[in-house]
C-alpha atoms as a PDB file:
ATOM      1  CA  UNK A   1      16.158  43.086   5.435  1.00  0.00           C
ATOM      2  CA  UNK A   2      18.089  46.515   4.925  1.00  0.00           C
ATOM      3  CA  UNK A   3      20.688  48.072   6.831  1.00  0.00           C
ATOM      4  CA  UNK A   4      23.106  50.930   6.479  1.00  0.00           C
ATOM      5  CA  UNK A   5      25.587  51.522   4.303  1.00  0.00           C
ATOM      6  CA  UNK A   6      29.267  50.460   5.827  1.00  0.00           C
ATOM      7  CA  UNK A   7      27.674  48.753   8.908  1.00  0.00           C
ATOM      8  CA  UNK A   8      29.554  45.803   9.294  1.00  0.00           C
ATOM      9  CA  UNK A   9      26.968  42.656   9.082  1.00  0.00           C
ATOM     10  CA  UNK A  10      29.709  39.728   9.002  1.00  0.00           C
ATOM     11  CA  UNK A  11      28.618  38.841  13.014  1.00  0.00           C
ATOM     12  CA  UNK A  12      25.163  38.954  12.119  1.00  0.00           C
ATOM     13  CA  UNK A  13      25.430  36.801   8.541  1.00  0.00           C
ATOM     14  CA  UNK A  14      27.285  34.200  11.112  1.00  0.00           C
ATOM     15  CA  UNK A  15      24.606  33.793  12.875  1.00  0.00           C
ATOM     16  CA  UNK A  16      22.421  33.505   9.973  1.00  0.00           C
ATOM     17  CA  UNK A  17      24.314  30.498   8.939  1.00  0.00           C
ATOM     18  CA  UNK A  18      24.823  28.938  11.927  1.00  0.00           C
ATOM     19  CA  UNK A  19      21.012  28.554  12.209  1.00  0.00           C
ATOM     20  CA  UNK A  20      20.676  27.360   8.917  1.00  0.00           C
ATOM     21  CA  UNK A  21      18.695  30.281   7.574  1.00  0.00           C
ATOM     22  CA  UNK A  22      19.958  30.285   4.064  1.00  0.00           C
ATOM     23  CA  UNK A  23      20.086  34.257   2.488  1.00  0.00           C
ATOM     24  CA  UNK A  24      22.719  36.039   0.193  1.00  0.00           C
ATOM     25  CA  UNK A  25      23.949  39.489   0.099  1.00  0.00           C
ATOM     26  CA  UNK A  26      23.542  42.907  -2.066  1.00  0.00           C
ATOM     27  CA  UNK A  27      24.644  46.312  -1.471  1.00  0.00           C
ATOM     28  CA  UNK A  28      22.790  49.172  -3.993  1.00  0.00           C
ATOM     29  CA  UNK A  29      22.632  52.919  -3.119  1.00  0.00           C
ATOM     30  CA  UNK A  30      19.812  52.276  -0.544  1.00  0.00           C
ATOM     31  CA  UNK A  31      22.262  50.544   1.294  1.00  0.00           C
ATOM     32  CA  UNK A  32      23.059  46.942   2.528  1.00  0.00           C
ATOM     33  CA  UNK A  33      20.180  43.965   1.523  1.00  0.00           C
ATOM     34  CA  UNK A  34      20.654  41.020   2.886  1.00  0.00           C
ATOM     35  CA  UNK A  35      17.301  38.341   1.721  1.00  0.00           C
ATOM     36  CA  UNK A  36      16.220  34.725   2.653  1.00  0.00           C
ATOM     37  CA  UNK A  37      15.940  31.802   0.022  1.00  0.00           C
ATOM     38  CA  UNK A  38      13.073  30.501   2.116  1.00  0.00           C
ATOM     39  CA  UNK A  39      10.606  33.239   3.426  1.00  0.00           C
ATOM     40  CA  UNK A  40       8.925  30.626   6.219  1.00  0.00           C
ATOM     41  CA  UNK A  41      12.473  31.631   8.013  1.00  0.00           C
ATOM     42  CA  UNK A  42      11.426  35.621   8.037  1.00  0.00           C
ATOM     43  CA  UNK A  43      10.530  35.940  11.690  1.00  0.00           C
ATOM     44  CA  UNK A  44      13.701  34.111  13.066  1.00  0.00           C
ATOM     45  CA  UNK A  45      15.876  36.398  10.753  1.00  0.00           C
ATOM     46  CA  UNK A  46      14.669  39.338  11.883  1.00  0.00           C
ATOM     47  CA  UNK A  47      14.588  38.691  15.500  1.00  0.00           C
ATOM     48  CA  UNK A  48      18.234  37.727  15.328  1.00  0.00           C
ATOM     49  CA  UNK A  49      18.923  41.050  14.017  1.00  0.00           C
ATOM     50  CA  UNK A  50      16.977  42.868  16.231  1.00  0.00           C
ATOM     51  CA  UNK A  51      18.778  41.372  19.145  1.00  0.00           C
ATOM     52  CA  UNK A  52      22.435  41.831  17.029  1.00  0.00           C
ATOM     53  CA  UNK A  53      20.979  45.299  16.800  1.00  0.00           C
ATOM     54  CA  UNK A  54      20.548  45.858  20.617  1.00  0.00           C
ATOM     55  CA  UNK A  55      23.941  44.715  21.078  1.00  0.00           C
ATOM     56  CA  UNK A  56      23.503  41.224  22.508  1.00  0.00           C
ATOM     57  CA  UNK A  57      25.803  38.556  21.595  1.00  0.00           C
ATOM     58  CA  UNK A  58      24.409  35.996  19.538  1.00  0.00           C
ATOM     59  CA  UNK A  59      25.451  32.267  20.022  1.00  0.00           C
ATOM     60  CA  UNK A  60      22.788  30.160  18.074  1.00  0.00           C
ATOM     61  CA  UNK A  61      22.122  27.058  19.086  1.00  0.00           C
ATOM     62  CA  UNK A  62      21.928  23.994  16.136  1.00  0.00           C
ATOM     63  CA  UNK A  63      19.273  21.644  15.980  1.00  0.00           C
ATOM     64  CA  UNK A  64      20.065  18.086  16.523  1.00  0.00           C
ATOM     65  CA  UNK A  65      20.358  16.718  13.129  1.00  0.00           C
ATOM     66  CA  UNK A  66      17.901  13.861  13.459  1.00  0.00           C
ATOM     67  CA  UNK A  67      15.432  16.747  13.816  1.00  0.00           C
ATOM     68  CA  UNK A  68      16.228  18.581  10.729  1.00  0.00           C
ATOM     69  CA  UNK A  69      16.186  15.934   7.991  1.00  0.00           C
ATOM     70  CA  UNK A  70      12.978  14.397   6.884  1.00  0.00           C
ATOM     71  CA  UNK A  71      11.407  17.495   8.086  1.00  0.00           C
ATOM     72  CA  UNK A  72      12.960  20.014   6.471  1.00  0.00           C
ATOM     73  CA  UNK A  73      12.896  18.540   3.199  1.00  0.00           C
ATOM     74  CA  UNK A  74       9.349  18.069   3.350  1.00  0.00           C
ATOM     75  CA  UNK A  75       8.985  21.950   4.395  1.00  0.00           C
ATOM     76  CA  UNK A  76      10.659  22.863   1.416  1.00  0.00           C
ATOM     77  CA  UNK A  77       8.263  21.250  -0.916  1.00  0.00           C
ATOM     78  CA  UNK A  78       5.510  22.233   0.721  1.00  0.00           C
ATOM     79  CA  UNK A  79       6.520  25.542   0.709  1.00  0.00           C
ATOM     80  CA  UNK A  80       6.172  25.902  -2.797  1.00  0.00           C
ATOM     81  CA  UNK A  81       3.439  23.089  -3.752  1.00  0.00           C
ATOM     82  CA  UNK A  82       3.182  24.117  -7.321  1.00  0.00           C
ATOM     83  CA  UNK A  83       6.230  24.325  -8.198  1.00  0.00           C
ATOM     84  CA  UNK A  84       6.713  20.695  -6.617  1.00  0.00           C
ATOM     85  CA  UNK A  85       3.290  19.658  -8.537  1.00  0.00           C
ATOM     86  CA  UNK A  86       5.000  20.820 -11.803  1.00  0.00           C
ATOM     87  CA  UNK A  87       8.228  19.126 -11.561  1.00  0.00           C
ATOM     88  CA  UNK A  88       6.776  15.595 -10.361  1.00  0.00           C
ATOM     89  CA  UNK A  89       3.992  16.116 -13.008  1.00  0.00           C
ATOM     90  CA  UNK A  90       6.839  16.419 -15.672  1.00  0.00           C
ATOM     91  CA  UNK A  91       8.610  13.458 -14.175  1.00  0.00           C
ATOM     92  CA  UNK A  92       5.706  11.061 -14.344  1.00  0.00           C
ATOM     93  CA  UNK A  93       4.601  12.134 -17.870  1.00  0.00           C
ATOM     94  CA  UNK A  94       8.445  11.444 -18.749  1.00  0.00           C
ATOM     95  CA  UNK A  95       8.532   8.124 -17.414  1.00  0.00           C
ATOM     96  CA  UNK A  96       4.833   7.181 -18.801  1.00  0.00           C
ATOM     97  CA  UNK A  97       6.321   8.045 -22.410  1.00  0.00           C
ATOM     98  CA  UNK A  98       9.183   5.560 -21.865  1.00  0.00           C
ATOM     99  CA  UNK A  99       6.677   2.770 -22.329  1.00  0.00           C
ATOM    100  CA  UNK A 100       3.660   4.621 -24.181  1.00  0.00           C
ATOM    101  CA  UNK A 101       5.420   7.517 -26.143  1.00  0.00           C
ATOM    102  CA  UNK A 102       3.463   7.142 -29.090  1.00  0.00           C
ATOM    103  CA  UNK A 103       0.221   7.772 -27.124  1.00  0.00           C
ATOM    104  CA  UNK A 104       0.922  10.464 -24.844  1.00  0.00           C
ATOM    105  CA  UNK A 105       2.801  12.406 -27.305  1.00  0.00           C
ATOM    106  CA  UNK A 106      -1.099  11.784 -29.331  1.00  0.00           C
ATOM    107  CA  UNK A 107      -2.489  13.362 -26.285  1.00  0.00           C
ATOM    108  CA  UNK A 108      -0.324  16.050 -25.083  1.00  0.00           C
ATOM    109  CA  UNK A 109       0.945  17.346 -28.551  1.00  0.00           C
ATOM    110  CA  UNK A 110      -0.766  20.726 -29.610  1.00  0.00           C
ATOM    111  CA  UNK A 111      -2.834  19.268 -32.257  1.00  0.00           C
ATOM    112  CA  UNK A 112      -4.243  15.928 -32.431  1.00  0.00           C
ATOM    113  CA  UNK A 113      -1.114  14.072 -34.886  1.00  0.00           C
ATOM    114  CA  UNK A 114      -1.381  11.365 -36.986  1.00  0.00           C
ATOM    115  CA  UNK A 115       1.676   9.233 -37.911  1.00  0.00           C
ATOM    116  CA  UNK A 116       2.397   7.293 -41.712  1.00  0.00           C
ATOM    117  CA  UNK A 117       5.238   6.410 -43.719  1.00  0.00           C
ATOM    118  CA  UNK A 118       5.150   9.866 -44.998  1.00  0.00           C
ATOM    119  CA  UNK A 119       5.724  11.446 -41.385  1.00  0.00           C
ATOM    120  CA  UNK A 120       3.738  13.310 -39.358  1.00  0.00           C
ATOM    121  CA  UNK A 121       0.073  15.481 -40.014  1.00  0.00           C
ATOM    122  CA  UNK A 122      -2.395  17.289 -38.131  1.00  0.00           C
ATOM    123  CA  UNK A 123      -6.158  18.887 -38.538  1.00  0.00           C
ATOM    124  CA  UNK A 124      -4.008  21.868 -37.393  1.00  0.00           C
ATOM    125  CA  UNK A 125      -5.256  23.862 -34.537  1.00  0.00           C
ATOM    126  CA  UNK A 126      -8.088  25.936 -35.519  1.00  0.00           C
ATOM    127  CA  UNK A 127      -9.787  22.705 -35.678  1.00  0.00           C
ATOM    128  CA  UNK A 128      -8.407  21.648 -32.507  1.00  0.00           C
ATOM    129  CA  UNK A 129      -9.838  24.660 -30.680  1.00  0.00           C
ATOM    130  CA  UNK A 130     -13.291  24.437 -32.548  1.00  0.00           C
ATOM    131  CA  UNK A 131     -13.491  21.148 -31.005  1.00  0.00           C
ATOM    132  CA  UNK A 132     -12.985  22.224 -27.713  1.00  0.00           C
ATOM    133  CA  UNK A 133      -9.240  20.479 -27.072  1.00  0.00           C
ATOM    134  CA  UNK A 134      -8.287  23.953 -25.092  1.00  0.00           C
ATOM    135  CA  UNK A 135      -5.995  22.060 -23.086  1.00  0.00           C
ATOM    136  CA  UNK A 136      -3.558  21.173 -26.092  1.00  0.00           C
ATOM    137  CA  UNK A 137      -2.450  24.997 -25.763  1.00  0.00           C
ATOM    138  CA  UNK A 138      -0.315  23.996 -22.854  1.00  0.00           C
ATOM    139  CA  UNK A 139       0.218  20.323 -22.438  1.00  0.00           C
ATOM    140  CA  UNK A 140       3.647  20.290 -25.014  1.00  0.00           C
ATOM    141  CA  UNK A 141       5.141  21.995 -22.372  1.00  0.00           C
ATOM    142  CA  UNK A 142       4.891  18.809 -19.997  1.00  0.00           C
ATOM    143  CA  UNK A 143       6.496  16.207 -22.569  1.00  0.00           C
ATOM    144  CA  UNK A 144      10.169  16.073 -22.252  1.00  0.00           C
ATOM    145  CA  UNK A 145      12.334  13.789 -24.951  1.00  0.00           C
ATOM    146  CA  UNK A 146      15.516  12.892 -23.159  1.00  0.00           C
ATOM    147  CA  UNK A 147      16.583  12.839 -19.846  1.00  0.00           C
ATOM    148  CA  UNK A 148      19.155  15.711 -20.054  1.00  0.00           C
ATOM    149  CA  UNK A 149      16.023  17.531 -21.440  1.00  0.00           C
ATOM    150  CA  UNK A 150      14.182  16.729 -18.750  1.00  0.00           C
ATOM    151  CA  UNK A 151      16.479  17.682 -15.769  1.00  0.00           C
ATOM    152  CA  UNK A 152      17.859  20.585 -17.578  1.00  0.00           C
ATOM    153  CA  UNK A 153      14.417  22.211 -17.582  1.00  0.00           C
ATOM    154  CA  UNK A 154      13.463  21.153 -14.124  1.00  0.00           C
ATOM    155  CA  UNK A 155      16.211  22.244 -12.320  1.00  0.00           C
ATOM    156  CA  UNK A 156      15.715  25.809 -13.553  1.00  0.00           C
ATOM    157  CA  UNK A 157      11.524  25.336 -13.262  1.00  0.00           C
ATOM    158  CA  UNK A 158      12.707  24.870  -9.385  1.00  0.00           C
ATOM    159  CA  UNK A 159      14.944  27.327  -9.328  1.00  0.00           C
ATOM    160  CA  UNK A 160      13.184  30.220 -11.102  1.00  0.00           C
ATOM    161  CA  UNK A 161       9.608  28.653  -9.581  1.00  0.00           C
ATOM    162  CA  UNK A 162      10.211  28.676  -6.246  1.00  0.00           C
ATOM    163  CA  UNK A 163      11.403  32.045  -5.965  1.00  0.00           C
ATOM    164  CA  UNK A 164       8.419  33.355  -7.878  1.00  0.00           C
ATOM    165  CA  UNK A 165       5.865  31.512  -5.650  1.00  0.00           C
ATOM    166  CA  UNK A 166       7.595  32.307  -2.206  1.00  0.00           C
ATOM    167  CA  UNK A 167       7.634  35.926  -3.146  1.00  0.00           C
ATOM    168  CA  UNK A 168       4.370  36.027  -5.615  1.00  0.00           C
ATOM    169  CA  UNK A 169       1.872  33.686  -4.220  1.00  0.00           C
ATOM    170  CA  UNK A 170       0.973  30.251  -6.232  1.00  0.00           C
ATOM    171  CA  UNK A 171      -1.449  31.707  -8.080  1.00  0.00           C
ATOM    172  CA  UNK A 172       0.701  34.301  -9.274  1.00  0.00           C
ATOM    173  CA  UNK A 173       2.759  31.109 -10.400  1.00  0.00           C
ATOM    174  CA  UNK A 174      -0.156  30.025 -11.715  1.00  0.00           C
ATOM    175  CA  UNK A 175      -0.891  32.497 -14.190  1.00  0.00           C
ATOM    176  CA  UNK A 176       2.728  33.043 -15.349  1.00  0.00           C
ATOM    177  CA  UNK A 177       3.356  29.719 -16.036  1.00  0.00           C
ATOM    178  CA  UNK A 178      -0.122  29.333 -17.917  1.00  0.00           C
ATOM    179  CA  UNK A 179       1.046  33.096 -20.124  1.00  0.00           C
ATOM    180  CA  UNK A 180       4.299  31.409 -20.861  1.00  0.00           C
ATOM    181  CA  UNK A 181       3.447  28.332 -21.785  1.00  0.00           C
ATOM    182  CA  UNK A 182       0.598  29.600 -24.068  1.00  0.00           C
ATOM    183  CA  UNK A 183       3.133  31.967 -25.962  1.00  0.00           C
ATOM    184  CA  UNK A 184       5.981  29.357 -26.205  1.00  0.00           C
ATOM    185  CA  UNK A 185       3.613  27.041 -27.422  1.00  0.00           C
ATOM    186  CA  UNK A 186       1.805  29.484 -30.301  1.00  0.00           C
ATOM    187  CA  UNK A 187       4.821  30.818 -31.339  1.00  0.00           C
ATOM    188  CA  UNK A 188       6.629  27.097 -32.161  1.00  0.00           C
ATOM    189  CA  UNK A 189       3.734  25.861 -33.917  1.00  0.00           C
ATOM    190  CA  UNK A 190       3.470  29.443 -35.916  1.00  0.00           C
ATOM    191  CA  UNK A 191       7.490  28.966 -37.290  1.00  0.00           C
ATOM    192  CA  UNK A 192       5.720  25.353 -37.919  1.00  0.00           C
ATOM    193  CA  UNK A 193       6.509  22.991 -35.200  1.00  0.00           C
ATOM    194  CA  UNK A 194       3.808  20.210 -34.839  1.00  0.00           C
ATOM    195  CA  UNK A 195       5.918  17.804 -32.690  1.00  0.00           C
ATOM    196  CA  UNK A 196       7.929  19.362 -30.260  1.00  0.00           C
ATOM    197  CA  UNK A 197       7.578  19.917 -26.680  1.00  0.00           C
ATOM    198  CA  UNK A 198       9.677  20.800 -23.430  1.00  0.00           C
ATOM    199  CA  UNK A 199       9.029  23.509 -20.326  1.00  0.00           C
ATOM    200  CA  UNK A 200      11.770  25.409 -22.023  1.00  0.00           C
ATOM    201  CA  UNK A 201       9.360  28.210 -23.009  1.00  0.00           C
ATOM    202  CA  UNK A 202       8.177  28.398 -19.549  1.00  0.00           C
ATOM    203  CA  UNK A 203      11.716  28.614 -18.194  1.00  0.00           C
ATOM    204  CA  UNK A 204      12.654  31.613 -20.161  1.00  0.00           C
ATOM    205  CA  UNK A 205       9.620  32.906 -19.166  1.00  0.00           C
ATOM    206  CA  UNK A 206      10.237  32.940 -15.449  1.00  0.00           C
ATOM    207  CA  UNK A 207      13.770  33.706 -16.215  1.00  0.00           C
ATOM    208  CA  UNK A 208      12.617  37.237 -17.481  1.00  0.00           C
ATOM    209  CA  UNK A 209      10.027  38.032 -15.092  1.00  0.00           C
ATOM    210  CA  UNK A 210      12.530  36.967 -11.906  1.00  0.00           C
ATOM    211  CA  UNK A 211      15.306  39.232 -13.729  1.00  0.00           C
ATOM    212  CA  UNK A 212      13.090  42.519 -14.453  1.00  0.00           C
ATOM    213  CA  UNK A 213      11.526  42.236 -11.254  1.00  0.00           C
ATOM    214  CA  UNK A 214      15.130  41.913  -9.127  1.00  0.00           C
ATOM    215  CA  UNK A 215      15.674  45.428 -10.823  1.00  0.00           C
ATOM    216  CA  UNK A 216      12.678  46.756 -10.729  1.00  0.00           C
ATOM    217  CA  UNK A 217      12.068  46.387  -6.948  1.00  0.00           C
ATOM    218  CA  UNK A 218      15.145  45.354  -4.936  1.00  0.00           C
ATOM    219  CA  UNK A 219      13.642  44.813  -1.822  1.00  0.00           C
ATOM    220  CA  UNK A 220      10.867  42.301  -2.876  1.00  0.00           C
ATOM    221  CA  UNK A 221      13.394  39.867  -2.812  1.00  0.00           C
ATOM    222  CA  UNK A 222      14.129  38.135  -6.307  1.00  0.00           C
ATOM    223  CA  UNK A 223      17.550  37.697  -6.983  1.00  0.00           C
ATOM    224  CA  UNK A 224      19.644  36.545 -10.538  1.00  0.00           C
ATOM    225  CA  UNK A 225      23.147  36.373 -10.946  1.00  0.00           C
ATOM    226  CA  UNK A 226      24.466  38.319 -13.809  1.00  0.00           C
ATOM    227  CA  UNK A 227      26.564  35.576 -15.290  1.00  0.00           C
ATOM    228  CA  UNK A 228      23.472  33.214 -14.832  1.00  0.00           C
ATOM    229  CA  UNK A 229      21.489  35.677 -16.770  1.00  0.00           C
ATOM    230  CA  UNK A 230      24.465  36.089 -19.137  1.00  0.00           C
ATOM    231  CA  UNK A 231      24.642  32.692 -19.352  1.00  0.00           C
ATOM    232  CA  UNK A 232      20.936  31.752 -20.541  1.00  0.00           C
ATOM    233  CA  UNK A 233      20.882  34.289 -22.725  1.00  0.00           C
ATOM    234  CA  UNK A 234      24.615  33.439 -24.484  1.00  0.00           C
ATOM    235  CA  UNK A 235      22.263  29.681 -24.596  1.00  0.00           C
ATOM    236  CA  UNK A 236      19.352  31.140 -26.471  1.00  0.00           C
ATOM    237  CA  UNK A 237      21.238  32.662 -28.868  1.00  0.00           C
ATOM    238  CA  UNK A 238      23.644  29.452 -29.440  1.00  0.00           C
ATOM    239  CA  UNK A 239      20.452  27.312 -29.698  1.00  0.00           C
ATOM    240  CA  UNK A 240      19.350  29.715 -32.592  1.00  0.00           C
ATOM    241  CA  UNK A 241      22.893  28.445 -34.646  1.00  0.00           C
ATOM    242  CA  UNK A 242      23.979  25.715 -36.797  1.00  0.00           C
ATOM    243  CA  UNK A 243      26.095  24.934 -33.678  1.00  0.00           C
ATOM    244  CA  UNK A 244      23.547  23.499 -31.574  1.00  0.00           C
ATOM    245  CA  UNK A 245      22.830  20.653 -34.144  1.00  0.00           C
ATOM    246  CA  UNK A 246      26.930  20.264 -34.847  1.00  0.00           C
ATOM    247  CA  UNK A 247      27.869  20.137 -30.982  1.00  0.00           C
ATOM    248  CA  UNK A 248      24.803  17.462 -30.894  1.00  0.00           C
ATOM    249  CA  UNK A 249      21.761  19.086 -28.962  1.00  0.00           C
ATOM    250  CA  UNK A 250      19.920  18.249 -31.874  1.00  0.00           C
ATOM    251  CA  UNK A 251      16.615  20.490 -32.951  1.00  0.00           C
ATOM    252  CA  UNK A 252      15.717  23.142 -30.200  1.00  0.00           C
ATOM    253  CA  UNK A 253      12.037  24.687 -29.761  1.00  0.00           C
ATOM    254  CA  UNK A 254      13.936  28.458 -30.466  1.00  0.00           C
ATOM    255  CA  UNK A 255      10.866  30.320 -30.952  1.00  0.00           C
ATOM    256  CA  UNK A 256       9.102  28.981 -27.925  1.00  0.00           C
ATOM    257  CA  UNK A 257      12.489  30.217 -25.773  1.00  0.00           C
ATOM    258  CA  UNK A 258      11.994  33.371 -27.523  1.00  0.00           C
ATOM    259  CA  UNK A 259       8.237  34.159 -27.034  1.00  0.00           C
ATOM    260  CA  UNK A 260       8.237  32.425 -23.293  1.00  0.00           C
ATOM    261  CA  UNK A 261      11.294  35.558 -22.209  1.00  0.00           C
ATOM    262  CA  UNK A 262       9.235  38.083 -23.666  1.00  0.00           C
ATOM    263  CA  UNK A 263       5.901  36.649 -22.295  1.00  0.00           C
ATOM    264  CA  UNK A 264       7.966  36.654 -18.838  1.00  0.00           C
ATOM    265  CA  UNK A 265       9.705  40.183 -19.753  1.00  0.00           C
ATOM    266  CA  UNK A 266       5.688  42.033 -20.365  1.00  0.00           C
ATOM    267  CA  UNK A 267       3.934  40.018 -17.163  1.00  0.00           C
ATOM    268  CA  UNK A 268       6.750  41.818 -14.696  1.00  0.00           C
ATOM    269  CA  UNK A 269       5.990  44.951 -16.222  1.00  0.00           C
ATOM    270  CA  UNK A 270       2.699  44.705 -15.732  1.00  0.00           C
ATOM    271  CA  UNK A 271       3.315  44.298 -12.136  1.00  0.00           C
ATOM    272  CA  UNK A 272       5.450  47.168 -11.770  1.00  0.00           C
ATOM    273  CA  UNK A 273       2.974  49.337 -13.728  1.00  0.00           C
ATOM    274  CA  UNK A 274       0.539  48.075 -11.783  1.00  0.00           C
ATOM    275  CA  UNK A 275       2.364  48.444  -8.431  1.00  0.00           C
ATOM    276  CA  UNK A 276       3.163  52.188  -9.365  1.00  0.00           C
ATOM    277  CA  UNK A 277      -0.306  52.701  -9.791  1.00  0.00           C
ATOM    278  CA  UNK A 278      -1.248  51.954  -6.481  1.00  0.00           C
END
């Protein structure tokens, strides 16, 4: 919702939170933004400002909390079903490799592997393709290795997810999760990976499209802290150092990172250009 510049909108923010309708605040020369985490709460926003607008007083009543719990948790999810679907996907595959790692990582890795004293080989992937194994393009990005891997890249697939399919639609999820994936995935095994895995690629990936498209269009409501941005990026480039093995993080999937941004960075601008076009 915008408003004008140097209108004072600390009575109407209180009554934002005292209804529990989570937003945050920007100001840009179009004047004063303020957007909602959770887009199923549109309506009620904007009838609270319309009646803080015509001067009435607003005293918001709170739901009894027995009402709230259960129930809102399960509108969350289900307000963003494939974003849920990915992270409890990612969590079962995690937990199925605890007992069976050997065999799922045979199933999901991007080539069919096979294991000796001598390490690890493949057919390599034209072979995989010509037999039809299209799937193998994006399954690596489901197999985590480590529990800090694992909620590390889930917490931001929520975070950067659920924005994208509240604002974009699910299949517009969809699609950018499938570009990123692809790309993170061809670009590891081209600088020679053959066992890795990790929705790292796809992270970055929604990372860049959620950043470009906060500046490209203010008002359609995707929002990234600089230092967060400042942050993943000062990340990708430590993971691309000596440092990241010394400090203990072990071998990162660097090029998938690095061609899951860009992947992100060209599929927002491709919406704008396409946008503009209209």
């Amino acid at each position: 919702m915008r408003f004008p510049p140097r209108l004072d909108l600390a009575p109407l923010r209180r009554a934002l939170w005292s209804a529990r309708i989570n937003h945050y605040y920007r100001e840009d020369g179009e004047g004063q933004w303020i957007v909602l985490t959770d887009a199923t709460r549109l309506a009620e926003a904007r009838e609270l400002a319309e009646r803080w607008q015509a001067g009435e007083r607003l005293d918001v009543a709170v739901p009894p909390k027995a009402a709230r719990g259960g129930g809102r948790a399960v509108a969350t999810l289900s307000s963003a079903p494939l974003t849920t679907a990915l992270v409890a996907v990612c969590v079962v595959i995690f937990l199925l490799m605890q007992g069976l790692q050997l065999m799922m990582v045979e199933a999901l890795a991007i080539a069919p592997l096979t294991f000796s004293a001598s390490g690890v080989g493949s057919a390599g992937l034209g072979a995989t393709l010509a037999s039809g194994q299209l799937w193998r393009l994006f399954t690596p990005a489901l197999m985590h290795f480590g529990v800090s891997h694992l909620v590390f890249n889930l917490m931001w697939v929520w975070y950067f997810g659920r924005q994208i399919e509240l604002r974009g639609g699910t299949l517009a999820l969809a699609l950018l999760v499938a570009i990123t994936a692809l790309v993170g995935n061809l670009a590891q095994y081209a600088a020679g990976g053959l066992l890795f895995g990790g929705m790292s690629g796809v992270v970055y990936g929604l990372l860049g499209y959620v950043w470009l498209r906060a500046r490209q269009a203010p008002a359609s409501g995707y929002h990234l802290p600089q230092m967060l941005m400042l942050f993943m990026l000062g990340w990708l480039v430590l993971c691309m150092t000596p440092l990241a093995v010394w400090i203990g993080f072990g071998n990162v999937a660097n090029e998938a990172h690095l061609g899951g941004l860009l992947a992100g960075l060209a599929a927002a601008l491709a919406v704008h250009a396409r946008a503009v076009a209209r």
